[in-house]
Protein backbone atom coordinates (compact mmCIF):
# COMPACT_ATOMS: atom_id res chain seq x y z
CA UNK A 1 1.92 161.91 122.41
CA UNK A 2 4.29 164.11 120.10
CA UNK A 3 8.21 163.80 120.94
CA UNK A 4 7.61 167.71 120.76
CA UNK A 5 5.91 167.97 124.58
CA UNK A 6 8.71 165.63 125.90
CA UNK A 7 11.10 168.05 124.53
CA UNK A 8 9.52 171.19 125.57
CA UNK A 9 9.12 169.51 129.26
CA UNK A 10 13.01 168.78 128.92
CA UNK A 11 13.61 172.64 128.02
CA UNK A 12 11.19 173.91 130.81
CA UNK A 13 13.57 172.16 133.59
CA UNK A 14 16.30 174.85 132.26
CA UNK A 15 19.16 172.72 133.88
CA UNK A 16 22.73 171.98 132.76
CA UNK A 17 23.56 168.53 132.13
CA UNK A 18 27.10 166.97 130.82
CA UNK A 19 24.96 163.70 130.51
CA UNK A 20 21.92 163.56 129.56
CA UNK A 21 20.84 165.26 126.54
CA UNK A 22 17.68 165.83 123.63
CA UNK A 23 18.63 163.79 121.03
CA UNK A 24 18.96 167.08 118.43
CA UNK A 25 21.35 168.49 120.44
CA UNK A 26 23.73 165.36 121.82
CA UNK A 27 27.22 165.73 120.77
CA UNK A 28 28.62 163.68 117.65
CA UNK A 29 30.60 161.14 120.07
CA UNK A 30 27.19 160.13 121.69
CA UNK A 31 25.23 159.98 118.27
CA UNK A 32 28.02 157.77 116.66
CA UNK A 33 27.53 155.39 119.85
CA UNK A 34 23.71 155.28 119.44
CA UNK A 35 23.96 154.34 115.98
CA UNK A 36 25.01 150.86 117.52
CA UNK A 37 21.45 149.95 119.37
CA UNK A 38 19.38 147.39 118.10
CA UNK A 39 16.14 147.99 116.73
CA UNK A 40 15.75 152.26 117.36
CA UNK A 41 15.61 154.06 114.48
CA UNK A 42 17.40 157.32 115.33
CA UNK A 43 14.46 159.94 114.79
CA UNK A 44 12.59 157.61 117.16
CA UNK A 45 14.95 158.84 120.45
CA UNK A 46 14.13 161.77 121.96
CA UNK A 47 15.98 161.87 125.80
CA UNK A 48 20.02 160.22 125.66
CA UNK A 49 21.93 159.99 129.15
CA UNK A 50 25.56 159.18 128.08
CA UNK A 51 28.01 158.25 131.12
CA UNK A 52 30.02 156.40 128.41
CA UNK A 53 30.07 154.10 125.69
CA UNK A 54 29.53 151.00 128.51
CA UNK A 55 26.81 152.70 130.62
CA UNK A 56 24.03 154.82 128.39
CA UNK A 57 20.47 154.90 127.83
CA UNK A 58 17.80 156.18 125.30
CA UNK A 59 14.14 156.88 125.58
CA UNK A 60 11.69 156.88 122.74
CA UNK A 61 7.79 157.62 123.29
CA UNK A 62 7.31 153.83 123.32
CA UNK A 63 10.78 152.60 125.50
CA UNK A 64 14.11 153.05 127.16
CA UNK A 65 16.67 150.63 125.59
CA UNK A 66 19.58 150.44 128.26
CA UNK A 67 22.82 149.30 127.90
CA UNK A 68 25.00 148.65 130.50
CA UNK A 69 27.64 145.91 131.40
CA UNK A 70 27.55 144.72 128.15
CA UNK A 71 23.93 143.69 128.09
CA UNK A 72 21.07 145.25 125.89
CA UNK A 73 17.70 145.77 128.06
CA UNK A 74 14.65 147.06 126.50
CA UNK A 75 11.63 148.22 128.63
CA UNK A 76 8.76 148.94 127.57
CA UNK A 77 6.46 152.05 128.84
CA UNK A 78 3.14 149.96 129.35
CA UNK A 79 5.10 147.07 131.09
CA UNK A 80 6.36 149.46 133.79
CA UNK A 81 4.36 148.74 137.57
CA UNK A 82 6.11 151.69 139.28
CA UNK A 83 8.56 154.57 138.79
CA UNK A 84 11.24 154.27 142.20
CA UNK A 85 13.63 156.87 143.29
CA UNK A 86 14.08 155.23 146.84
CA UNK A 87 14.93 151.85 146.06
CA UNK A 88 18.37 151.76 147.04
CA UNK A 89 18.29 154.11 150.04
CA UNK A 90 19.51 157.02 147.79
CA UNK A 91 19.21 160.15 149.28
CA UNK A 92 17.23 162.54 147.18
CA UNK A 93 20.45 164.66 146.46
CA UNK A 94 22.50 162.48 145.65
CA UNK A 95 20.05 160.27 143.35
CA UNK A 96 22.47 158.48 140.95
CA UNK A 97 19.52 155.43 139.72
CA UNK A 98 16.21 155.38 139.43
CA UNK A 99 14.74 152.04 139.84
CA UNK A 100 11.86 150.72 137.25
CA UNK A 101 9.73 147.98 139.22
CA UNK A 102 8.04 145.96 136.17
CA UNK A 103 4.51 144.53 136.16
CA UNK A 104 6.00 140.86 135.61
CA UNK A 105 7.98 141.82 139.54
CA UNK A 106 11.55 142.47 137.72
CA UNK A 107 13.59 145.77 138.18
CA UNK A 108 15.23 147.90 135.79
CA UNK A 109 17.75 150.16 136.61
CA UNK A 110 17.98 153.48 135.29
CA UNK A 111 21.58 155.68 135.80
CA UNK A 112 20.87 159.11 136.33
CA UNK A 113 22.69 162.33 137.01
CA UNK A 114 22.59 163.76 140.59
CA UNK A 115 21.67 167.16 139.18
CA UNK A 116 19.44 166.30 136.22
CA UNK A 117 17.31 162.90 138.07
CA UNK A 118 14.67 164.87 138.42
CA UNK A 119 13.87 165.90 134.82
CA UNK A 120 14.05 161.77 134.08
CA UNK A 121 11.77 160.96 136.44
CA UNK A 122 9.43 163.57 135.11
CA UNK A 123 9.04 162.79 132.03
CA UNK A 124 9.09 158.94 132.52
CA UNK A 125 5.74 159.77 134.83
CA UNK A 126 4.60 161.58 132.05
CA UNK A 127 5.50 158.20 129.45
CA UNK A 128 3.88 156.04 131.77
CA UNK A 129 0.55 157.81 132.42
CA UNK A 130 0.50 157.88 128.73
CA UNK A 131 0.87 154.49 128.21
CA UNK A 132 -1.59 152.92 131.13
C-alpha cells in the first residue's frame, strides 16, 4: 500500500484536529519530538497524534510506535488480533482510546481524540486488512 491512500483517506474525513496530524503538515514542535523515536525513519510516518511530548503516537504502513509514560511500545500491523473501541466502556462520543487486542492476548492502548477517533480507527482497519 502507498502512504498516498492513507493520506487521501485522512483528507476525505475533512475534520479539524489540534492532535492528530499527516506527518507533512504537523507543526515544527511535534516534528522536533518525533525526531527522538527509535528506529522510524521520518519519511516512513505518515499519521502523528501529539497530546504532548509524554503521551504521542506515530503510524507508518508497517506500525504504530507509542510512547507513553515513559515507555517505547512498538506494534506491529500483522501482530494485531482485533481493532477495539469498546474496551473500556467508552461511550462512542466520548472515545478517548482505542484498544489494540494482540494475537499473542496482550493489549495496546491507543490515545485518541474524541472528535478525530474515528478517522484512526479507519485507517488502522484499513492497515490491518492489508497486512492479514
Amino acid at each position: 500500500m502507498n502512504s498516498a491512500i492513507i493520506e487521501a483517506k485522512f483528507r476525505r474525513y475533512n475534520v479539524e484536529s489540534e492532535r492528530l496530524f499527516l506527518r507533512k503538515s504537523a507543526p515544527d514542535n511535534v516534528k522536533d519530538v518525533l525526531n527522538s523515536i527509535p528506529s522510524v525513519i521520518e519519511k516512513d510516518l505518515i499519521v502523528i497524534f501529539y497530546r504532548s511530548s509524554n503521551c504521542f503516537w506515530a503510524m507508518t504502513l508497517e506500525k504504530i510506535i507509542i510512547f507513553s509514560e515513559g515507555s517505547w511500545l512498538t506494534v506491529l500491523f500483522q501482530d494485531i488480533d482485533k481493532i477495539d473501541t469498546d474496551f473500556l466502556d467508552q461511550p462512542k462520543q466520548n472515545i478517548s482510546e482505542i484498544g489494540l487486542l494482540m494475537k499473542n492476548s496482550s493489549t495496546a492502548r491507543l490515545a485518541v481524540e474524541e472528535t478525530t477517533w474515528h478517522v484512526v480507527l479507519g485507517i488502522l482497519k484499513l492497515l490491518k486488512v492489508q497486512h492479514q
